[in-house]
Protein backbone atom coordinates (compact mmCIF):
# COMPACT_ATOMS: atom_id res chain seq x y z
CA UNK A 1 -34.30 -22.53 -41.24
CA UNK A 2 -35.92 -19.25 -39.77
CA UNK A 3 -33.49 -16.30 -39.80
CA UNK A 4 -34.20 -15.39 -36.37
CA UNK A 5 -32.87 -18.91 -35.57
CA UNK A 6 -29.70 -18.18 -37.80
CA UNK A 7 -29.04 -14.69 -36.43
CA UNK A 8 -29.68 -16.16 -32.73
CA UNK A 9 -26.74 -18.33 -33.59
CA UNK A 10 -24.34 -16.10 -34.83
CA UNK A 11 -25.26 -13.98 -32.02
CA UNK A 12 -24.66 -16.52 -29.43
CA UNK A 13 -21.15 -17.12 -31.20
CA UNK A 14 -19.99 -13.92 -31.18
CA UNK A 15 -20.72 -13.32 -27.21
CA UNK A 16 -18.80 -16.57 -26.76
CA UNK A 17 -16.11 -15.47 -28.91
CA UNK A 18 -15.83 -12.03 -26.84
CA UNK A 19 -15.98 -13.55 -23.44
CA UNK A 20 -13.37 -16.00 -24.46
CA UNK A 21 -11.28 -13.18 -25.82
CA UNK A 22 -11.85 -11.21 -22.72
CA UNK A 23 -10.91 -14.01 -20.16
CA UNK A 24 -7.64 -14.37 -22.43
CA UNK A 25 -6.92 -10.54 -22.36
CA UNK A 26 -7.49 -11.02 -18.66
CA UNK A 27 -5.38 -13.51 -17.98
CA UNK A 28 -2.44 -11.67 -20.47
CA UNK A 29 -2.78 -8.84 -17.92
CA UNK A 30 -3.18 -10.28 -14.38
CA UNK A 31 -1.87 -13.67 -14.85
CA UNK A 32 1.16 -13.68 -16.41
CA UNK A 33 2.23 -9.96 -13.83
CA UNK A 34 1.38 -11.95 -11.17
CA UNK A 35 4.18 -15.24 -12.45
CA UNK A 36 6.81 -12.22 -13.27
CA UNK A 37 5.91 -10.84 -9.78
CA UNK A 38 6.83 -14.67 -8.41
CA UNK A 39 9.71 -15.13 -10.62
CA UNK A 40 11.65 -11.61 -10.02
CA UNK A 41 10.64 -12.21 -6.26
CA UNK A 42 12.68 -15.80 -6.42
CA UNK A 43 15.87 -14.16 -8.53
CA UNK A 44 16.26 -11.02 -6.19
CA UNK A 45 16.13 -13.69 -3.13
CA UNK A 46 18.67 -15.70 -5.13
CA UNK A 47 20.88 -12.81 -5.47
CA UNK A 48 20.83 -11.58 -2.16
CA UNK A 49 21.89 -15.00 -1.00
CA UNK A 50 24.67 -14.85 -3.63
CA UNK A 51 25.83 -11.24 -2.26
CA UNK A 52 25.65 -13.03 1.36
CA UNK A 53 27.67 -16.07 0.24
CA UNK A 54 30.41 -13.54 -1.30
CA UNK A 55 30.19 -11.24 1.28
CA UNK A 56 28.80 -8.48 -0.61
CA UNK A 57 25.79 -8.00 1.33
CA UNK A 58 24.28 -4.56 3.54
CA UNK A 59 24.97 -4.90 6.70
CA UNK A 60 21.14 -4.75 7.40
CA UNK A 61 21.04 -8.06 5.85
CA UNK A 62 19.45 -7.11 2.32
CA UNK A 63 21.31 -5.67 -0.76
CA UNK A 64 21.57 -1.72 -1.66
CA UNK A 65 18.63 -0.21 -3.89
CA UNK A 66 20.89 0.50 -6.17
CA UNK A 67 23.23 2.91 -8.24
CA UNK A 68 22.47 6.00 -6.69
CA UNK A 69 19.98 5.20 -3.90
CA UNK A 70 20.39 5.71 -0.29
CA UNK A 71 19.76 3.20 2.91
CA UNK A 72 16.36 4.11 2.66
CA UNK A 73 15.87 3.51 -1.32
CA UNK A 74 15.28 7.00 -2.28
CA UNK A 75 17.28 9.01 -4.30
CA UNK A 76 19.81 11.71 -2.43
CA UNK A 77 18.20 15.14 -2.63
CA UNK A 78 20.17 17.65 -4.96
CA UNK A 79 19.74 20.49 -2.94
CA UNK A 80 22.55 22.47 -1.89
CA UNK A 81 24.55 20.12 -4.03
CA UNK A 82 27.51 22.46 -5.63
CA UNK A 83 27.01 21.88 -9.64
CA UNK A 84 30.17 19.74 -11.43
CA UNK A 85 33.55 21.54 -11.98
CA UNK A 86 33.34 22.77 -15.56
CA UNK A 87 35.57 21.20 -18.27
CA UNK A 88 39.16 22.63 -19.27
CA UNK A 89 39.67 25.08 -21.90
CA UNK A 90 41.89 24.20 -24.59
């Protein structure tokens, strides 16, 4: 065998190898965000039909944002906000 041949080869393999790997890496990346996208998508729409069912619901027919959040989903401001009474002393 000629070593160009041989070298051609193991050339050729390796740029199969790395496209492989990189349509793997790929799909790690894009694919499996875009099943978790899917799946949270069908779990917060199964929760807000639970909060519905037990009456638990906003009145604007979705759930709260969450601990802390206003109607709009945005953290109250802090401003003007008097600071926390300070603890006892002993």
């Amino acid at each position: 065998m000629d070593l160009a041949k041989v070298l051609g080869a193991i050339g050729r393999s390796c740029i199969t190898a790395g496209v492989l790997i990189l349509l793997f890496v790929s799909y790690q990346l894009w694919g499996t965000g875009i099943r978790e996208a899917q799946a949270q998508s069908s779990l917060e729409n199964e929760f807000e039909k639970r909060l519905d069912d037990a009456g638990l619901g906003d009145a604007a027919g979705g759930t709260a944002g969450g601990p802390g959040t206003t109607a709009a989903g945005t953290a109250p401001s802090q401003a003007g906000a008097a600071p926390p009474p300070a603890p006892p002393a002993d």
